[in-house]
C-alpha atoms as a PDB file:
ATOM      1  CA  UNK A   1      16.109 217.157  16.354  1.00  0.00           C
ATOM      2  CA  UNK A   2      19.748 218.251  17.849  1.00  0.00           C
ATOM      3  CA  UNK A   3      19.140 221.837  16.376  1.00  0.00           C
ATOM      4  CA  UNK A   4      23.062 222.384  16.245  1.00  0.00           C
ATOM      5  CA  UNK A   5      23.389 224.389  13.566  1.00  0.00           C
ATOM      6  CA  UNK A   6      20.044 226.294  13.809  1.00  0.00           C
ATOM      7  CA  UNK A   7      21.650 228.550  17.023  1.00  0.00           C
ATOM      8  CA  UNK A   8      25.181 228.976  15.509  1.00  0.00           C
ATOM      9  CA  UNK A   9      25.755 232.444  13.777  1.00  0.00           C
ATOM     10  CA  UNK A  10      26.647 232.603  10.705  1.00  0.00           C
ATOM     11  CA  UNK A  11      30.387 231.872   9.115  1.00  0.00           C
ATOM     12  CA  UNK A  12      32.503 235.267   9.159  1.00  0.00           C
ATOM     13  CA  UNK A  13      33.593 234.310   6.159  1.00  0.00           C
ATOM     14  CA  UNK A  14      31.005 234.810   3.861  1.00  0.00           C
ATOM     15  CA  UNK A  15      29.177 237.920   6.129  1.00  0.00           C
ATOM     16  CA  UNK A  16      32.233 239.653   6.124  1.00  0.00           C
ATOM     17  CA  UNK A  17      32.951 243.754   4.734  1.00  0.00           C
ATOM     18  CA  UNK A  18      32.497 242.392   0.843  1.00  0.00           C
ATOM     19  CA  UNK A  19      29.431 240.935   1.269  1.00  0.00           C
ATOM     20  CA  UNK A  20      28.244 243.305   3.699  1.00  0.00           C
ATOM     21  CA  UNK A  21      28.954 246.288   0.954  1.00  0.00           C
ATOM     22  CA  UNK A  22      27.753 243.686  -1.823  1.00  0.00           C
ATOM     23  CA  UNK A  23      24.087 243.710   0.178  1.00  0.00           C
ATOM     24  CA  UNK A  24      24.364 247.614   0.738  1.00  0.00           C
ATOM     25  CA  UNK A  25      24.498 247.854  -2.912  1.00  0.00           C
ATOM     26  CA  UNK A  26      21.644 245.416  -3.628  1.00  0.00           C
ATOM     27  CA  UNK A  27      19.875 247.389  -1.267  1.00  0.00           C
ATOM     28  CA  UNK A  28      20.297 250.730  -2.588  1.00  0.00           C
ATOM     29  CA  UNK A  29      19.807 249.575  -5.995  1.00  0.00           C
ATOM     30  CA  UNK A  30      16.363 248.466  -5.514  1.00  0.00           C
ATOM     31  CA  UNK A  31      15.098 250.789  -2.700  1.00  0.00           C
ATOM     32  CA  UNK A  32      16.128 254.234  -3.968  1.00  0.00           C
ATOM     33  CA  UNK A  33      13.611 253.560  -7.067  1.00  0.00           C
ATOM     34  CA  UNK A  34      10.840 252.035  -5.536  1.00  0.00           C
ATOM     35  CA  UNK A  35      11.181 254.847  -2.829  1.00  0.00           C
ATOM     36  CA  UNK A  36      11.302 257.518  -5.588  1.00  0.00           C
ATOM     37  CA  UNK A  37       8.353 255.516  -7.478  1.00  0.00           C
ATOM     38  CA  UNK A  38       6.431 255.457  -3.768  1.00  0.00           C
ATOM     39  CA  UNK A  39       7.053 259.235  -3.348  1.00  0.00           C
ATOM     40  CA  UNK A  40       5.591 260.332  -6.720  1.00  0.00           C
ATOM     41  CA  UNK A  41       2.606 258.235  -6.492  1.00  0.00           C
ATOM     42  CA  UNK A  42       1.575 259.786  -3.299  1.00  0.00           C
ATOM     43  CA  UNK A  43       2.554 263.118  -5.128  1.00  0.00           C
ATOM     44  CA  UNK A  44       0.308 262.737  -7.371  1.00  0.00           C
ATOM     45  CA  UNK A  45      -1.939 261.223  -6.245  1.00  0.00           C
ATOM     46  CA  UNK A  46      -2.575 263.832  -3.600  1.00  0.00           C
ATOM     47  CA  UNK A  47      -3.343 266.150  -6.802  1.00  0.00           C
ATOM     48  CA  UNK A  48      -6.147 263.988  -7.344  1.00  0.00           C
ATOM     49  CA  UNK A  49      -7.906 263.696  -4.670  1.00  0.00           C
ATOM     50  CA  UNK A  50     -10.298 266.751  -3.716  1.00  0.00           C
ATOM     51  CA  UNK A  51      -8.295 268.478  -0.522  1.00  0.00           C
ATOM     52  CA  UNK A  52      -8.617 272.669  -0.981  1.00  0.00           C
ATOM     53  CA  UNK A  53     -10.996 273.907  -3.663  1.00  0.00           C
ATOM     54  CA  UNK A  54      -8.619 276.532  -5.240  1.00  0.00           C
ATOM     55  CA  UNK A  55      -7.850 275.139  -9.280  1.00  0.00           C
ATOM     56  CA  UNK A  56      -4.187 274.306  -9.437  1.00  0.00           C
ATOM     57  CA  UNK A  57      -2.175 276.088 -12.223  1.00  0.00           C
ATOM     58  CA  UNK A  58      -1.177 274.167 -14.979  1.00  0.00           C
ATOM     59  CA  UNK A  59       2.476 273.673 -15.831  1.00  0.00           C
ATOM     60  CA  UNK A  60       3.876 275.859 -18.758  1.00  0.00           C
ATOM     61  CA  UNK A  61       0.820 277.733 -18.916  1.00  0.00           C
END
C-alpha cells in the first residue's frame, strides 16, 4: 500500500464557495426540520410524563 492519495486534501476545485454553500443548504434543509420535529417531541412529551401535579388547562377552553 503507497497510501498516496489517502493523505492528500481534497481538490479545491470541487470544495470550493459553490459547493461549500451547496452543503450549507443540504444541511439546513434537513436539520431545521428534524430539529423542529426533535423540539416538539420533547415538548410534548414532557406534557406527558407526570412532573407537578397541578391539571394543565386545555387549549381553547
Amino acid at each position: 500500500m503507497s497510501g498516496e492519495n489517502s493523505a492528500s486534501p481534497p481538490d479545491t476545485a470541487t470544495t470550493g464557495p459553490g459547493r461549500r454553500g451547496l452543503t450549507v443548504f443540504a444541511w439546513s434543509w434537513a436539520g431545521v426540520p428534524l430539529a423542529y420535529g426533535l423540539y416538539e417531541l420533547v415538548r410534548k412529551a414532557t406534557r406527558l410524563l407526570p412532573g407537578d401535579t397541578a391539571p394543565r388547562p386545555l387549549r381553547g377552553a
